[in-house]
ModelCIF file with pLDDT and N, C-alpha, C, O atoms, coordinates in Angstrom:
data_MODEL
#
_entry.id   MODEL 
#
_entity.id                         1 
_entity.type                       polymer 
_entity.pdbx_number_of_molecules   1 
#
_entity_poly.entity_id                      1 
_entity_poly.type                           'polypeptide(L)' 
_entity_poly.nstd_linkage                   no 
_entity_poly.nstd_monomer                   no 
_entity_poly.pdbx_seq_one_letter_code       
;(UNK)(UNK)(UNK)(UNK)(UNK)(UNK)(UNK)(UNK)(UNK)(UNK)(UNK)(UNK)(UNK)(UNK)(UNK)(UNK)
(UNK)(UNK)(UNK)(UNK)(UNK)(UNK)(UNK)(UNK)(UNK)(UNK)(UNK)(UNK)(UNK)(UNK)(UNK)(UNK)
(UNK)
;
_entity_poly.pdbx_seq_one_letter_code_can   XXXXXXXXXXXXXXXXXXXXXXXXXXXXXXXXX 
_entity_poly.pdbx_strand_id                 A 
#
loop_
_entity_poly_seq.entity_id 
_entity_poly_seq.num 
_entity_poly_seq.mon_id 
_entity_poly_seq.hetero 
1 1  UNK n 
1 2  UNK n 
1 3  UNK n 
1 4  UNK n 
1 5  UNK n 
1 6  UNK n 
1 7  UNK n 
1 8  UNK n 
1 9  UNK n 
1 10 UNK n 
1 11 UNK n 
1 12 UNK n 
1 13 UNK n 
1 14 UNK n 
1 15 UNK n 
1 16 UNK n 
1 17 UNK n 
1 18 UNK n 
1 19 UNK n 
1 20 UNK n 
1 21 UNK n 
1 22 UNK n 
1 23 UNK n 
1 24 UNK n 
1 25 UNK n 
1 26 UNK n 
1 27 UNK n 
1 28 UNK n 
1 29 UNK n 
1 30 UNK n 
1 31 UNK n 
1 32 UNK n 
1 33 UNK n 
#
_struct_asym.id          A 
_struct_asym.entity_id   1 
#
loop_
_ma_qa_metric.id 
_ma_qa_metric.mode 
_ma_qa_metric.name 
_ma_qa_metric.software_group_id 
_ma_qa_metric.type 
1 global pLDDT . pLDDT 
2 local  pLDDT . pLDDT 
#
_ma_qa_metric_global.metric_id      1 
_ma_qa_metric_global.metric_value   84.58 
_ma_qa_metric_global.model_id       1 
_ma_qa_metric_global.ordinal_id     1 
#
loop_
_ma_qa_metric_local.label_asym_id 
_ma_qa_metric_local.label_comp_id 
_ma_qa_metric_local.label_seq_id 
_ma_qa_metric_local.metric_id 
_ma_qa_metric_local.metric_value 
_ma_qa_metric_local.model_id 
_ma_qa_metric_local.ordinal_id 
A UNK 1  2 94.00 1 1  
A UNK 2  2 93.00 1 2  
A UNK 3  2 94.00 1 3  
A UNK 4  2 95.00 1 4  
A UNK 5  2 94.00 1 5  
A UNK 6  2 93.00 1 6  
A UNK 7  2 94.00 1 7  
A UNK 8  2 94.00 1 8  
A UNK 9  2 91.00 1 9  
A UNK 10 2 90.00 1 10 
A UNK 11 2 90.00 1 11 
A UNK 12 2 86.00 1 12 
A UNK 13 2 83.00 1 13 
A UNK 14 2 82.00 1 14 
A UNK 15 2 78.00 1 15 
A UNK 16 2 74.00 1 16 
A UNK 17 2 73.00 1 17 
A UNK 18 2 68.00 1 18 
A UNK 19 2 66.00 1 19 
A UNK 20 2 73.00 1 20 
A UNK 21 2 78.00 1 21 
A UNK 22 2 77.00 1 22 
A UNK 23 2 84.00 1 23 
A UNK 24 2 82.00 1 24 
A UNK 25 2 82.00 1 25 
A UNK 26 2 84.00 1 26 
A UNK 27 2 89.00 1 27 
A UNK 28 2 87.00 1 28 
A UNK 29 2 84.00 1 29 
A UNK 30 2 85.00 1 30 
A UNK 31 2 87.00 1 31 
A UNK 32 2 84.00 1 32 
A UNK 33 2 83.00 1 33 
#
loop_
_atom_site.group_PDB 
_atom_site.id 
_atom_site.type_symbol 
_atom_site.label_atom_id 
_atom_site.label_alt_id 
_atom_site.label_comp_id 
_atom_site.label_asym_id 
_atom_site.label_entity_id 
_atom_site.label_seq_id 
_atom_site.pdbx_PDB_ins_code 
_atom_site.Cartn_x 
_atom_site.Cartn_y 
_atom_site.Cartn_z 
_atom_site.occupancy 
_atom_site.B_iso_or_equiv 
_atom_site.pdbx_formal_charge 
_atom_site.auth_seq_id 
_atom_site.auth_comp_id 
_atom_site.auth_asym_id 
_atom_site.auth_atom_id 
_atom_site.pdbx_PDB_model_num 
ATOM 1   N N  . UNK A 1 1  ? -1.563  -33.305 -9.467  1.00 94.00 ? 1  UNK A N  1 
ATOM 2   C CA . UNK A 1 1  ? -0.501  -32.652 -8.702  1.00 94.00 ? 1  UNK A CA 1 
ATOM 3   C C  . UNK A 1 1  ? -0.838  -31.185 -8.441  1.00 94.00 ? 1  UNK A C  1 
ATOM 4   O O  . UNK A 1 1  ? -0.381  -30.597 -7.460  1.00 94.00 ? 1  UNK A O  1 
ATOM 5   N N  . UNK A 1 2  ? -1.523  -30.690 -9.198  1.00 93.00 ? 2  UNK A N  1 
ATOM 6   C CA . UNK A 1 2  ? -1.875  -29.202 -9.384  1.00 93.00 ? 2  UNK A CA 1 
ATOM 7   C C  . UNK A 1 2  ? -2.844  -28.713 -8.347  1.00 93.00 ? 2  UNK A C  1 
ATOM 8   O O  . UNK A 1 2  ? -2.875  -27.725 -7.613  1.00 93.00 ? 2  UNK A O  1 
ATOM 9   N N  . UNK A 1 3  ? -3.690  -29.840 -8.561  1.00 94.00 ? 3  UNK A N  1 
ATOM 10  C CA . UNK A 1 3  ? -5.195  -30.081 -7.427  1.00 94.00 ? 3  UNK A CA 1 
ATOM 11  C C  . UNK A 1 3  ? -4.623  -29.940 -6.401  1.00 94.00 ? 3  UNK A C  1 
ATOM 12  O O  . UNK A 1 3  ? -4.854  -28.918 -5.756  1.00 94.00 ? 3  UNK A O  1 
ATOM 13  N N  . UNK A 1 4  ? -3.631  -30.973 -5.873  1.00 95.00 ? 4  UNK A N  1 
ATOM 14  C CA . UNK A 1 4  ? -3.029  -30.892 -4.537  1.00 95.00 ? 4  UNK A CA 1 
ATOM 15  C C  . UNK A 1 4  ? -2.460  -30.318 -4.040  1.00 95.00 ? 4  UNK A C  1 
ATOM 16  O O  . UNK A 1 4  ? -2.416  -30.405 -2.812  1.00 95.00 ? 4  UNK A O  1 
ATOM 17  N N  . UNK A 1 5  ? -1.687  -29.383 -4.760  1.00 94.00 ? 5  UNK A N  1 
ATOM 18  C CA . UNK A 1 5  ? -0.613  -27.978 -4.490  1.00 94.00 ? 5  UNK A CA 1 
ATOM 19  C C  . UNK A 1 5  ? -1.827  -26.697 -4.351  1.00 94.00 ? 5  UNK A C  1 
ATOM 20  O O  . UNK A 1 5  ? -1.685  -25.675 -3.680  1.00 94.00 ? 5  UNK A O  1 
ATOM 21  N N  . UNK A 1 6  ? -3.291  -27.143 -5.349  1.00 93.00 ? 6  UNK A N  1 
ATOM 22  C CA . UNK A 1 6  ? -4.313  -26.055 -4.765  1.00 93.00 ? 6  UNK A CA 1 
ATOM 23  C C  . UNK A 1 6  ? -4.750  -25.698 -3.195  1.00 93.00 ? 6  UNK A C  1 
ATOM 24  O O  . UNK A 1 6  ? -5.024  -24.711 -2.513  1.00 93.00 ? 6  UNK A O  1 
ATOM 25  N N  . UNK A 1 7  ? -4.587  -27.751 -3.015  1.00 94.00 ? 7  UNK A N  1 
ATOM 26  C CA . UNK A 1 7  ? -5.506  -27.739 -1.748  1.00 94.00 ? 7  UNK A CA 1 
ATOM 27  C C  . UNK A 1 7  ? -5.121  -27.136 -0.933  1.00 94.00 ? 7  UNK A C  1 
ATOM 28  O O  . UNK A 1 7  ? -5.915  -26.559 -0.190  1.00 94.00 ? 7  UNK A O  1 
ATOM 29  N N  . UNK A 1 8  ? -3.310  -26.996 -0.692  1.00 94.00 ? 8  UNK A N  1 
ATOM 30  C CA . UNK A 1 8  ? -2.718  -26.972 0.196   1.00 94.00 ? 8  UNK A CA 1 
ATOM 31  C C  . UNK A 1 8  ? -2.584  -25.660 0.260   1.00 94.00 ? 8  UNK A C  1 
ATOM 32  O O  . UNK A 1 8  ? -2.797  -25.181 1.373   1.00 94.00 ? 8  UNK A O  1 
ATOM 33  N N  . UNK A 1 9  ? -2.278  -24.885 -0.640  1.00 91.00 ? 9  UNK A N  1 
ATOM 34  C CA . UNK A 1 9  ? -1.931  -23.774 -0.523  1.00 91.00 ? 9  UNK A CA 1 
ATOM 35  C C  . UNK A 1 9  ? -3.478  -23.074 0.203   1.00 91.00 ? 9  UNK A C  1 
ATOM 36  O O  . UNK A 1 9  ? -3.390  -22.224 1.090   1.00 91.00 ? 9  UNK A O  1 
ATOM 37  N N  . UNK A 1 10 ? -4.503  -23.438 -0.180  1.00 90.00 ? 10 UNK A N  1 
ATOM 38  C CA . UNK A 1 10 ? -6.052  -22.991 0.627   1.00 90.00 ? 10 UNK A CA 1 
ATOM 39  C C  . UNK A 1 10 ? -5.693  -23.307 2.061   1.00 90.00 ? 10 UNK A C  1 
ATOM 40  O O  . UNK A 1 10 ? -6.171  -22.524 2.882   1.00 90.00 ? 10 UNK A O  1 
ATOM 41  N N  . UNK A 1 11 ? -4.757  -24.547 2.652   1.00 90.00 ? 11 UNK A N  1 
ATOM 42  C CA . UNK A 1 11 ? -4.961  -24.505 3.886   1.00 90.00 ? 11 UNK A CA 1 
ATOM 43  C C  . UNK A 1 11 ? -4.379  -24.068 4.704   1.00 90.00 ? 11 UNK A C  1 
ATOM 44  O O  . UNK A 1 11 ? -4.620  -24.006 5.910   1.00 90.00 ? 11 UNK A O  1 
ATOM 45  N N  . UNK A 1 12 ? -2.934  -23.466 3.688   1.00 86.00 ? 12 UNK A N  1 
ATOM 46  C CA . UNK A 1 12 ? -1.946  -22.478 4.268   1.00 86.00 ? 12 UNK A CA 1 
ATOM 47  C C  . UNK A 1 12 ? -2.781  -20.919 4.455   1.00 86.00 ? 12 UNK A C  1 
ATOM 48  O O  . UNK A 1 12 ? -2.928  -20.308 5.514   1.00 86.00 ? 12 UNK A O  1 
ATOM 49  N N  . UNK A 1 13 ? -3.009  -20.724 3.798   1.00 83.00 ? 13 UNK A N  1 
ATOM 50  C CA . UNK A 1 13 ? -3.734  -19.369 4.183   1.00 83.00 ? 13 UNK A CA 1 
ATOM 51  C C  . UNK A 1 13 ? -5.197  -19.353 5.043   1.00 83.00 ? 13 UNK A C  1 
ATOM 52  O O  . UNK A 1 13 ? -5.522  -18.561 5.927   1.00 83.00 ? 13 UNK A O  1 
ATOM 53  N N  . UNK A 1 14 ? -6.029  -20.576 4.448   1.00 82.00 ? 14 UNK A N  1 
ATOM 54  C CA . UNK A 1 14 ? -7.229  -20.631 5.154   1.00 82.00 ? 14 UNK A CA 1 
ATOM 55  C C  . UNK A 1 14 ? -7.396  -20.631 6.745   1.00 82.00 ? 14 UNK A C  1 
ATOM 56  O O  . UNK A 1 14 ? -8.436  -20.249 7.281   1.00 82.00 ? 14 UNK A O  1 
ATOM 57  N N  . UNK A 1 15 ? -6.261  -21.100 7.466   1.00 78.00 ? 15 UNK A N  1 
ATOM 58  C CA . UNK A 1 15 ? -6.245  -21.456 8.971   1.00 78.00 ? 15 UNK A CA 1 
ATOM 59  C C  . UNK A 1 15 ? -5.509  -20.223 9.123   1.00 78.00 ? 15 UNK A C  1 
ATOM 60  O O  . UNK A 1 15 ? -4.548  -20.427 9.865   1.00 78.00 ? 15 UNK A O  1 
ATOM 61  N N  . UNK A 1 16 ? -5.566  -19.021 8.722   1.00 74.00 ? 16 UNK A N  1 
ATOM 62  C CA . UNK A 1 16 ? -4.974  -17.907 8.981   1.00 74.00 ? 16 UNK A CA 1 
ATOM 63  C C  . UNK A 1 16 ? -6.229  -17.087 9.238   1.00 74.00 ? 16 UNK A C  1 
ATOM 64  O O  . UNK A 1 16 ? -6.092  -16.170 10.048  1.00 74.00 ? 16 UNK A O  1 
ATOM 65  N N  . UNK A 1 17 ? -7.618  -17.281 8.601   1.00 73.00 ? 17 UNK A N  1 
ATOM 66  C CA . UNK A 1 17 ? -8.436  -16.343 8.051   1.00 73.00 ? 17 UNK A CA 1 
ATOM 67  C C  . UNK A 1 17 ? -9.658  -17.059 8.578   1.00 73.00 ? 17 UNK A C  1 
ATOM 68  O O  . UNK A 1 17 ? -9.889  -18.264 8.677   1.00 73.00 ? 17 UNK A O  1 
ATOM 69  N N  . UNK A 1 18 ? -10.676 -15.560 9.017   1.00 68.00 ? 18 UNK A N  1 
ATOM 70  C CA . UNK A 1 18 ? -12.002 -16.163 9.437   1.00 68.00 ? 18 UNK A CA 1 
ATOM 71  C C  . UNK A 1 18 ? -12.550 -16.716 8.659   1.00 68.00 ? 18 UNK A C  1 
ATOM 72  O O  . UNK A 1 18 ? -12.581 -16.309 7.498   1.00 68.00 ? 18 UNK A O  1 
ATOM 73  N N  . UNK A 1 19 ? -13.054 -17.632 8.988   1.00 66.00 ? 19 UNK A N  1 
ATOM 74  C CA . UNK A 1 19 ? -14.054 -18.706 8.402   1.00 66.00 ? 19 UNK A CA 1 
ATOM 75  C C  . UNK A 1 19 ? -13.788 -19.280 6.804   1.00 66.00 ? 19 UNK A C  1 
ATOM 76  O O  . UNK A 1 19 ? -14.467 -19.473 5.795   1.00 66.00 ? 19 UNK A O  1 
ATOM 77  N N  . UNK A 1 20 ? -12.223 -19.440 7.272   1.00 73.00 ? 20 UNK A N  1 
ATOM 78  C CA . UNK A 1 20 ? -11.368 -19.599 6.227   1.00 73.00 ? 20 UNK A CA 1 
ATOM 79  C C  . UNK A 1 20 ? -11.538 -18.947 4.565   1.00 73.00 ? 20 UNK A C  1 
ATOM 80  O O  . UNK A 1 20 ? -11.540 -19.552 3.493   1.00 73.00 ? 20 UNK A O  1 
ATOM 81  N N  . UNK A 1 21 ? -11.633 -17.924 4.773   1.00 78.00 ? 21 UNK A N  1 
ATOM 82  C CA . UNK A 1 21 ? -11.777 -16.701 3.637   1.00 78.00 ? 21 UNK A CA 1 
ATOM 83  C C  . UNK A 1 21 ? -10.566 -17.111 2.856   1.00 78.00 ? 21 UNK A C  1 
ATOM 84  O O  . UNK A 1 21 ? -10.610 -17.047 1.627   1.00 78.00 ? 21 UNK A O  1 
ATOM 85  N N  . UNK A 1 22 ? -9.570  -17.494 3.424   1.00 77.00 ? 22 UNK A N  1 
ATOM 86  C CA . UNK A 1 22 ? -8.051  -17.484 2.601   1.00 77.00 ? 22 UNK A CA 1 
ATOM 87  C C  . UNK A 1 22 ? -7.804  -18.325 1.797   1.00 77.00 ? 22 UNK A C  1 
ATOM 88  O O  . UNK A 1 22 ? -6.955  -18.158 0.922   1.00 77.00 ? 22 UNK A O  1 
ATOM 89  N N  . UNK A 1 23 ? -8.762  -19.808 1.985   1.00 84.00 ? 23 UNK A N  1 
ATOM 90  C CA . UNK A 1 23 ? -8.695  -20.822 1.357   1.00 84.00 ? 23 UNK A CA 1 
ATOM 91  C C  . UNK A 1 23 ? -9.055  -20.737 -0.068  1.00 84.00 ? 23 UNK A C  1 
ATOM 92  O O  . UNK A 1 23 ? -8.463  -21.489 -0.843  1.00 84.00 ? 23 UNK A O  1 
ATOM 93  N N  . UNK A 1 24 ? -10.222 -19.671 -0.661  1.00 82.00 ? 24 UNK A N  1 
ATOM 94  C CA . UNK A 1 24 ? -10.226 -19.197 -1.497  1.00 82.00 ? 24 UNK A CA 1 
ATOM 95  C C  . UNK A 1 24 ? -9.052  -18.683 -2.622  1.00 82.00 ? 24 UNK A C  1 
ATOM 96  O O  . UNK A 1 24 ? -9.023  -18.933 -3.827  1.00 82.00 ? 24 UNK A O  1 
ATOM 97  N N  . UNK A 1 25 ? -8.178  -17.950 -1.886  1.00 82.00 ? 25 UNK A N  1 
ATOM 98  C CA . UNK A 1 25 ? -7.254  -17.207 -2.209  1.00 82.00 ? 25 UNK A CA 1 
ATOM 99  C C  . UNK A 1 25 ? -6.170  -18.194 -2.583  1.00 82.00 ? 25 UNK A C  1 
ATOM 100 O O  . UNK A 1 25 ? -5.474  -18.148 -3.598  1.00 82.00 ? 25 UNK A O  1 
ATOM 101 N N  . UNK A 1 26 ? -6.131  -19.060 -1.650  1.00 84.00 ? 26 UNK A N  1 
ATOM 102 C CA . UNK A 1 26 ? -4.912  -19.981 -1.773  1.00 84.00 ? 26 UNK A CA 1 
ATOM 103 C C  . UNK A 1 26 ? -5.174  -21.008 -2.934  1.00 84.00 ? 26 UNK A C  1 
ATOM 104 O O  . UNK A 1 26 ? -4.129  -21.554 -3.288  1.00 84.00 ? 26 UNK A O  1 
ATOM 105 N N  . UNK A 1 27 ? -6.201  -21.382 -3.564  1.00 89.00 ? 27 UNK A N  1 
ATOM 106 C CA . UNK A 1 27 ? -6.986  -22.206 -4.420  1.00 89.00 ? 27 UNK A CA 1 
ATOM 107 C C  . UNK A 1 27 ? -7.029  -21.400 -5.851  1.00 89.00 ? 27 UNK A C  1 
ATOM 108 O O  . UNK A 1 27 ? -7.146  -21.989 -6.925  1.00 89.00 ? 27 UNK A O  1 
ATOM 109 N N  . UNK A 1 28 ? -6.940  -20.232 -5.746  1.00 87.00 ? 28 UNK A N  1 
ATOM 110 C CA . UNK A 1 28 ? -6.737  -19.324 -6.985  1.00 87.00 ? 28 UNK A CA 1 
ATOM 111 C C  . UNK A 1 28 ? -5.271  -19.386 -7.360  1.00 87.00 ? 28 UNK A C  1 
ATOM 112 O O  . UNK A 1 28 ? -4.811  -19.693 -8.460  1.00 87.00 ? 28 UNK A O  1 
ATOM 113 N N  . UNK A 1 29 ? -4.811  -19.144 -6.590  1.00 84.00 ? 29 UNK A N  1 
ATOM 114 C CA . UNK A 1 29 ? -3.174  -18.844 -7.141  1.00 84.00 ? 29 UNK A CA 1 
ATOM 115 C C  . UNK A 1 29 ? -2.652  -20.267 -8.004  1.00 84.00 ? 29 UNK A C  1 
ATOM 116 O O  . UNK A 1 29 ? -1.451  -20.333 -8.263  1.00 84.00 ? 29 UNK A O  1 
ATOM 117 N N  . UNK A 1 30 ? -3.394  -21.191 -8.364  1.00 85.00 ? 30 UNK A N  1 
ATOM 118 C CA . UNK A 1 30 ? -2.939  -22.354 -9.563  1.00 85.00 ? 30 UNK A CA 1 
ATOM 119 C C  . UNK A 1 30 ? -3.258  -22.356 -10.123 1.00 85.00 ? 30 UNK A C  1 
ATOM 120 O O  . UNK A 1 30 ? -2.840  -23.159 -10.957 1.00 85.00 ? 30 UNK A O  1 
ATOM 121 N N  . UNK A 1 31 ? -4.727  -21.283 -10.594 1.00 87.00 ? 31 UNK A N  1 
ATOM 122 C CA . UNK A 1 31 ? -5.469  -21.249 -11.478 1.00 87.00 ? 31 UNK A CA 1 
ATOM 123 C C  . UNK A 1 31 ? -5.328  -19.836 -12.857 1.00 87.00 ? 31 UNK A C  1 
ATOM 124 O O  . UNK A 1 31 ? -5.197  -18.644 -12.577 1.00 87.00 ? 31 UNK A O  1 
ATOM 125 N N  . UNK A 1 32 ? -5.398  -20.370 -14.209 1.00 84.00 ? 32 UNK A N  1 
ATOM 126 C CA . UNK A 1 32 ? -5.209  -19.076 -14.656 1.00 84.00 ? 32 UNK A CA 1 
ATOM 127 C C  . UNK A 1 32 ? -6.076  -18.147 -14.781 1.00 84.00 ? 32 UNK A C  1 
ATOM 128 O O  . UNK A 1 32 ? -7.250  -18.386 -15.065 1.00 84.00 ? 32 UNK A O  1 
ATOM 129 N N  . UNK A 1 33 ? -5.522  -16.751 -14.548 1.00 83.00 ? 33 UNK A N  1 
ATOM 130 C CA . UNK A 1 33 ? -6.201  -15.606 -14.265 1.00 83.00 ? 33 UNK A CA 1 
ATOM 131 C C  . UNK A 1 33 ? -8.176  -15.258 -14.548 1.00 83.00 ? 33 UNK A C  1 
ATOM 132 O O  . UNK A 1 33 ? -8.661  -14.168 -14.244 1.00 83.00 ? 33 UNK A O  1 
#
């Protein structure tokens, strides 16, 4: 469930960002620090 709330959140930001830089970002935020 965690995985999948990662993915998504990468593709919420990633299709915002060149060459999807955001997807990164969005893939961190489930992870601890």
């Amino acid at each position: 469930r965690d995985a999948l709330a990662s993915v998504l959140s990468g593709v919420s930001l990633g299709v915002l960002t060149p060459a999807r830089i955001g997807e990164y970002g969005g893939r961190m935020l489930h992870l601890h620090p």
